[in-house]
Protein backbone atom coordinates (compact mmCIF):
# COMPACT_ATOMS: atom_id res chain seq x y z
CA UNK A 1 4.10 -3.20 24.64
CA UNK A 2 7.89 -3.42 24.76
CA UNK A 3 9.75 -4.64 21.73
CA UNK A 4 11.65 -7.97 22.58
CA UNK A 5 15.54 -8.17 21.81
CA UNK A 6 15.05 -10.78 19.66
CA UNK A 7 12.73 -8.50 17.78
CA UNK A 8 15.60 -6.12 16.27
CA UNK A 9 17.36 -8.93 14.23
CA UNK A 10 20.77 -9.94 14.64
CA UNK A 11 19.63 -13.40 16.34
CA UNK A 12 19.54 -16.95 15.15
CA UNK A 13 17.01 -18.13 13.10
CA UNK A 14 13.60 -18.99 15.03
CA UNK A 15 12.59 -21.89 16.37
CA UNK A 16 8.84 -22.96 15.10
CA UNK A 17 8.04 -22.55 18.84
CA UNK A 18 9.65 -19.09 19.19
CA UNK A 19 7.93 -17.48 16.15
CA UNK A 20 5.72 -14.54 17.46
CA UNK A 21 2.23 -15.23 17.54
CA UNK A 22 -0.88 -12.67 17.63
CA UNK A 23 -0.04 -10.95 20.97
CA UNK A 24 -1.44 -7.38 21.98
CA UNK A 25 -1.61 -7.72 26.04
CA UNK A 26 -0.29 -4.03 27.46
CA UNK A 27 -0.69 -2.58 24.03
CA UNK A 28 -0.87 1.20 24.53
CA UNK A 29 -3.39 1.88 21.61
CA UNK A 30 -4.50 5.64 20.52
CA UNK A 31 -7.56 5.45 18.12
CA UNK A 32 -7.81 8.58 16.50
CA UNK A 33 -11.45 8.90 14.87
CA UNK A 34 -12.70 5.80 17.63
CA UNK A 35 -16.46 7.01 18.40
CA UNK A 36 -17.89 5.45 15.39
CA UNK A 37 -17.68 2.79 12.69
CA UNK A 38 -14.33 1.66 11.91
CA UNK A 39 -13.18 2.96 14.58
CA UNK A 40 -15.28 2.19 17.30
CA UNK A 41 -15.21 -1.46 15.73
CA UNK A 42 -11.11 -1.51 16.13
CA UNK A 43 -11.12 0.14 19.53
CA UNK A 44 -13.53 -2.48 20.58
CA UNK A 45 -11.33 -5.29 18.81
CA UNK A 46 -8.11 -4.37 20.60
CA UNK A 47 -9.65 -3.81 23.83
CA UNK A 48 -10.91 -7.82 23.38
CA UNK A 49 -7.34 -8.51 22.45
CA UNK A 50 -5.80 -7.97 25.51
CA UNK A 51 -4.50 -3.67 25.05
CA UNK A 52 -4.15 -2.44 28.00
CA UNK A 53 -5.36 0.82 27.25
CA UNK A 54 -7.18 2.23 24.04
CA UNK A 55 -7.66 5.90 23.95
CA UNK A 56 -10.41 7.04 21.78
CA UNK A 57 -10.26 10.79 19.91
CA UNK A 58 -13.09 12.34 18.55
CA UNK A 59 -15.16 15.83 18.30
CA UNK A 60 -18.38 14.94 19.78
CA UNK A 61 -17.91 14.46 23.77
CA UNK A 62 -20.94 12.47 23.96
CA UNK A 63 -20.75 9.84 21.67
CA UNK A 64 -17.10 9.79 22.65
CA UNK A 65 -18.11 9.07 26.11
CA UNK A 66 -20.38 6.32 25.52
CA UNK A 67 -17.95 4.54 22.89
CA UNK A 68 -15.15 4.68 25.52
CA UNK A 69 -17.45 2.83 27.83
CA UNK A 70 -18.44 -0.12 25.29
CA UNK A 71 -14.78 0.03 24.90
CA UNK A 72 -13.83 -0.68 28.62
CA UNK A 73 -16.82 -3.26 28.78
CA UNK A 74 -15.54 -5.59 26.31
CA UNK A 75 -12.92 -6.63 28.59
CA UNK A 76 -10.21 -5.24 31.16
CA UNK A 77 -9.03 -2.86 29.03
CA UNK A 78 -9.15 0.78 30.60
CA UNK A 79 -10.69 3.30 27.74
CA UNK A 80 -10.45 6.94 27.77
CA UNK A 81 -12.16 9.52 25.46
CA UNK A 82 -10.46 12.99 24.49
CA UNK A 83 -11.84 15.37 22.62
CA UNK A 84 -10.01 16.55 20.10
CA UNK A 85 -10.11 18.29 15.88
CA UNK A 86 -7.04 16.24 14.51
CA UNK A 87 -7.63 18.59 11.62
CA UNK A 88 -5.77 21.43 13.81
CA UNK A 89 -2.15 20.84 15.08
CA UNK A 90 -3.13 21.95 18.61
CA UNK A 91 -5.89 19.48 17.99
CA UNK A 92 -3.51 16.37 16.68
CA UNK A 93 -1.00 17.63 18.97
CA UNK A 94 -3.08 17.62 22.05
CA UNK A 95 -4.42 14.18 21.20
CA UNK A 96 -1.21 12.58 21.20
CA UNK A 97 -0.06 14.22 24.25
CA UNK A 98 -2.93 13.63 26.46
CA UNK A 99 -3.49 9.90 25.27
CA UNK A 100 1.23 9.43 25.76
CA UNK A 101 0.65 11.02 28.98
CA UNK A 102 -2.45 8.78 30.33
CA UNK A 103 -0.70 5.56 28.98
CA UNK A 104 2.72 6.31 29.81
CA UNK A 105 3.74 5.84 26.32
CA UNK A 106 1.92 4.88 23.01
CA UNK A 107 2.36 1.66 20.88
CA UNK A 108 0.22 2.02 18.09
CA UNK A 109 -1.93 4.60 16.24
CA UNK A 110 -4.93 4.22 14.11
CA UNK A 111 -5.76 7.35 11.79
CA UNK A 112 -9.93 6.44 11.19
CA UNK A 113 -11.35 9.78 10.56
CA UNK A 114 -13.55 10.68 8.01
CA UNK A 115 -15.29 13.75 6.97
CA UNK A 116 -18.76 13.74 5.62
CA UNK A 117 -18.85 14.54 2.16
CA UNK A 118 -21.08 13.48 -0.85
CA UNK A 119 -20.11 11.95 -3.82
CA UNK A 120 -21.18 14.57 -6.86
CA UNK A 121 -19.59 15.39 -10.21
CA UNK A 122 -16.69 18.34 -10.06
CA UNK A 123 -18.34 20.67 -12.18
CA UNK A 124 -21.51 20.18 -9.68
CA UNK A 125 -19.24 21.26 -6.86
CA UNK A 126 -18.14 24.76 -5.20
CA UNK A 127 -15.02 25.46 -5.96
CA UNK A 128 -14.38 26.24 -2.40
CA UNK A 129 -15.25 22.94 -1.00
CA UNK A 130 -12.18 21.40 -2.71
CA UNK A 131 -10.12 23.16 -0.17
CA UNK A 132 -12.03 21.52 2.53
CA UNK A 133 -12.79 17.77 1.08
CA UNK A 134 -8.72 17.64 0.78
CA UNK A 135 -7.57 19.19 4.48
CA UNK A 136 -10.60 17.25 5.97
CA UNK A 137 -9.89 14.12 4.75
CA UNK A 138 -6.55 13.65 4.52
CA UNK A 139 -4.67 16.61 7.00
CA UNK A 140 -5.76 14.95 10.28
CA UNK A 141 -3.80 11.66 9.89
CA UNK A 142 -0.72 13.06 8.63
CA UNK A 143 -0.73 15.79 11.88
CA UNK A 144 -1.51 12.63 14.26
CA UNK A 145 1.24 11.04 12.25
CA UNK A 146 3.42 13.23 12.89
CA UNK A 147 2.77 14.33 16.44
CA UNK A 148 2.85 10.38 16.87
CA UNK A 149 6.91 10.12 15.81
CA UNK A 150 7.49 12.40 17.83
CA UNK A 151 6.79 9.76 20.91
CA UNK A 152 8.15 6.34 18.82
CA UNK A 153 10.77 7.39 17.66
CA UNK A 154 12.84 7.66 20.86
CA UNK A 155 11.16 4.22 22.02
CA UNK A 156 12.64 2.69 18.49
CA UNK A 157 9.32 0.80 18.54
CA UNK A 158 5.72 1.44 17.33
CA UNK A 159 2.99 0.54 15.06
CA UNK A 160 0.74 2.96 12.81
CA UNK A 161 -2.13 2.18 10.43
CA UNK A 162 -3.93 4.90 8.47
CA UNK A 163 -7.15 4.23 6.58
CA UNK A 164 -7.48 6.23 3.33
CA UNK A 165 -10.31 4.18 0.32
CA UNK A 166 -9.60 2.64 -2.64
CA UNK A 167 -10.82 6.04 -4.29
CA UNK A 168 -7.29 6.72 -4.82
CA UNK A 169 -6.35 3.97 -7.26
CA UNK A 170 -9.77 3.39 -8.89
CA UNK A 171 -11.10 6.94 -10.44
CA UNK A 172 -14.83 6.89 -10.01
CA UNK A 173 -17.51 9.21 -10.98
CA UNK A 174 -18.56 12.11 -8.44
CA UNK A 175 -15.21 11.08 -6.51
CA UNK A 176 -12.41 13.82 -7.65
CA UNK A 177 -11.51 15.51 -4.59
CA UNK A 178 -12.14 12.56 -2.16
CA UNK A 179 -9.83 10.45 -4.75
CA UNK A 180 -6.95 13.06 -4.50
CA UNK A 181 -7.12 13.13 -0.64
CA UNK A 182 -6.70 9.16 -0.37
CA UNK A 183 -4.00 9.33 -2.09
CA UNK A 184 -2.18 11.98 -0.45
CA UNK A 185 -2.98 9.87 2.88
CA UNK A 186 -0.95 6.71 0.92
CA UNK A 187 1.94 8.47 -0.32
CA UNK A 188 2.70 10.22 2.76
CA UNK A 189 1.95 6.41 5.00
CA UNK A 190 4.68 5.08 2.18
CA UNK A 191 7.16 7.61 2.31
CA UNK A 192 6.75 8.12 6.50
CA UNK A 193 7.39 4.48 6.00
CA UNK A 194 10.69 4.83 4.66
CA UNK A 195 12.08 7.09 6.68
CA UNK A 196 10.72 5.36 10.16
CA UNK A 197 11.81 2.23 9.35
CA UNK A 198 15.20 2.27 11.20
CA UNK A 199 13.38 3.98 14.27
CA UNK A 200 11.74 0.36 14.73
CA UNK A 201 8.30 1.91 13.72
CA UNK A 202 5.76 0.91 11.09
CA UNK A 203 3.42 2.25 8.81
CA UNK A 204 0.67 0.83 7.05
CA UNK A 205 -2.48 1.46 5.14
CA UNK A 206 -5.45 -0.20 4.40
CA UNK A 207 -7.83 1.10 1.22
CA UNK A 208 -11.44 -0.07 1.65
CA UNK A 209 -14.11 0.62 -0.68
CA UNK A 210 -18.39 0.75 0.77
CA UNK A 211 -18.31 0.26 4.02
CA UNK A 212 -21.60 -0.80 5.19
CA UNK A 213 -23.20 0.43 8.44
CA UNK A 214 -21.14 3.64 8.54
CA UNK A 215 -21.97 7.38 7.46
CA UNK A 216 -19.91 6.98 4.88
CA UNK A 217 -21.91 4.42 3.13
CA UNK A 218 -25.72 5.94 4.15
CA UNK A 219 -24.21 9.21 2.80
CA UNK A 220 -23.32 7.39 -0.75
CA UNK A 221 -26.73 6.04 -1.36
CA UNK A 222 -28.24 9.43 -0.31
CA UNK A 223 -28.62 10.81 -3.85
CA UNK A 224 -29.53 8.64 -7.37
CA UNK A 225 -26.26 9.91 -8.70
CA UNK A 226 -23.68 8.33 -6.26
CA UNK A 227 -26.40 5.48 -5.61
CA UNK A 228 -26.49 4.37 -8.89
CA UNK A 229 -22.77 4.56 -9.10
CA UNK A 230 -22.18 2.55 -6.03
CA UNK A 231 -25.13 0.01 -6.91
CA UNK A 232 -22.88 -1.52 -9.77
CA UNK A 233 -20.02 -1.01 -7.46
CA UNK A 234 -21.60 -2.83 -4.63
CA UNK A 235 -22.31 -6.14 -7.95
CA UNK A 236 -18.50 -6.58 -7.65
CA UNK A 237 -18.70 -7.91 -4.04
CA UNK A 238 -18.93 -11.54 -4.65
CA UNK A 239 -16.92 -11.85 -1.33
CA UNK A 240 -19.48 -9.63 0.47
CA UNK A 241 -19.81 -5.64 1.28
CA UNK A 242 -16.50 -4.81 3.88
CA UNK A 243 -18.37 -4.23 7.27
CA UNK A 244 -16.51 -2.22 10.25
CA UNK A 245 -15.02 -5.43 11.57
CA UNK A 246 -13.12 -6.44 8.61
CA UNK A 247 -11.18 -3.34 9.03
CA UNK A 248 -10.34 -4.62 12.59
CA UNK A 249 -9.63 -7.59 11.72
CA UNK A 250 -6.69 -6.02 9.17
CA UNK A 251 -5.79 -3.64 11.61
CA UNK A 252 -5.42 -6.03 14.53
CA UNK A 253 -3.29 -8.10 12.18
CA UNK A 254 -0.68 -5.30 10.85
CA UNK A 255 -0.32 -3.83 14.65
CA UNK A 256 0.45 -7.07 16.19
CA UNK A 257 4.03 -8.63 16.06
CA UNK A 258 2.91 -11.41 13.50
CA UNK A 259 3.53 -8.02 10.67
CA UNK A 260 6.70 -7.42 12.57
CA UNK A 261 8.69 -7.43 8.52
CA UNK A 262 5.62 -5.20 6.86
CA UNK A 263 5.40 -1.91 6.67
CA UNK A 264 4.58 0.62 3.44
CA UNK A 265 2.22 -1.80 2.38
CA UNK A 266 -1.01 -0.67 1.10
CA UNK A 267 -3.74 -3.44 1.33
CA UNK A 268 -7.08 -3.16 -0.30
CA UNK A 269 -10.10 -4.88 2.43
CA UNK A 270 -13.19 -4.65 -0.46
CA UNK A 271 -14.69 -8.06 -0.72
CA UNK A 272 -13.94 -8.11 -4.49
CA UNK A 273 -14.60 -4.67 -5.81
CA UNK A 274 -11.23 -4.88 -7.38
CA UNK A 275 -7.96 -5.89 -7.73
CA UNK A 276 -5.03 -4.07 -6.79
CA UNK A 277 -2.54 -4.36 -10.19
């Protein structure tokens, strides 16, 4: 997806006619975390929306094998799985390269992995698993992030969203390490922000809270301590629990040129839940 002249500023003011408009044809997309829920739901979405290509990264070959194929069916998109622990730099690295080399270049990046983890009180948990709830959750998308500059920066164009939760701005019960992992993945999206700004490439983040029909979510209800917690959560929905394709939706929105001025932004998609102050 090459980044129009006009596009770099400098120009005369737009015509209505000449605004930019939702437009993803030949969008080199890299999902990294694509085999299931949110991610299978945006590699789906962009495939629909005219990208070109959309590789999907993931551990397990098989499931990654059959989401790259619903990928490719949904419309003329090509779709490629590679296997790949983001958590490891040969891992992130190797994902990036493979998926820059297959494309011939890479447009935009969506960090949507997630680690299974419970929700349970921080005197109830090992002390070793802290170790592991923060490099789990947060490590991969900062090493894709970073392998992923690598390749925009000399192209002075590009688009990256991470997903963290809204566990990082709203401290909830049985949520300490999880919480502090979210909001490592915002502050480094903000401040990677910053400094890839005048490379042409931004960086955004989007903070959901339940997420229904994802591990996540089955996971939370798994035990009366985190269900009860996320019972009254779930109360604060009047707009409706956030499903997989709300994410999309988002992320479709902040890749394409219609956020061509936003990036740093953190955006909450939670049907209610709360409200950002």
């Amino acid at each position: 997806m090459t980044r129009p002249a006009s596009e770099t500023g400098g120009s005369a003011p737009r015509t209505p006619d000449q605004q930019p408009d939702f437009q993803l044809r030949g969008a080199r997309v890299l999902i990294a975390g694509g085999t299931s829920g949110v991610g299978l739901a945006t590699s789906r979405a962009f495939a629909r929306a005219g990208a070109a290509h959309v590789v999907v990264g993931g551990r397990n070959p098989e499931r990654g094998e059959a989401a790259a194929k619903a990928v490719a069916a949904e419309a003329t998109a090509t779709s490629t799985f590679v296997a790949a622990d983001v958590n490891t730099v040969d891992g992130a690295t190797g994902l990036v390269a493979s998926a820059t080399e297959q494309m011939g270049g890479l447009d935009i990046v969506v960090n949507s992995t997630v680690a299974p983890y419970m929700p349970v009180p921080l005197h109830s948990m090992p002390i070793e698993d802290l170790h592991a709830v923060l490099s789990q959750q947060a490590l991969g998308t900062m090493l894709v992030c970073r392998a992923a500059i690598d390749v925009m920066r000399p192209e002075q164009s590009g688009a990256i969203v991470n997903i963290a939760s809204d566990a990082q701005r709203v401290p909830t019960p049985g949520e300490t390490g999880i919480g502090a992992a979210m909001a490592a993945i915002v502050t480094f999206s903000q401040t990677l922000a910053l400094e890839a700004k005048r490379y042409g490439v931004r960086v955004n983040v989007l903070t959901p809270s339940m997420i229904v029909d994802t591990g996540s979510h089955e996971r939370a209800l798994a035990t009366e301590f985190s269900k009860k917690i996320f019972d009254r959560i779930a109360a604060q929905a009047h707009l409706g629990l956030t499903e997989p394709e709300d994410l999309s939706n988002a992320i479709l929105f902040l890749a394409s040129p219609l956020a061509r001025r936003i990036t740093g932004q953190v955006i909450s998609v939670n049907g209610g839940i709360s409200i950002a102050s």
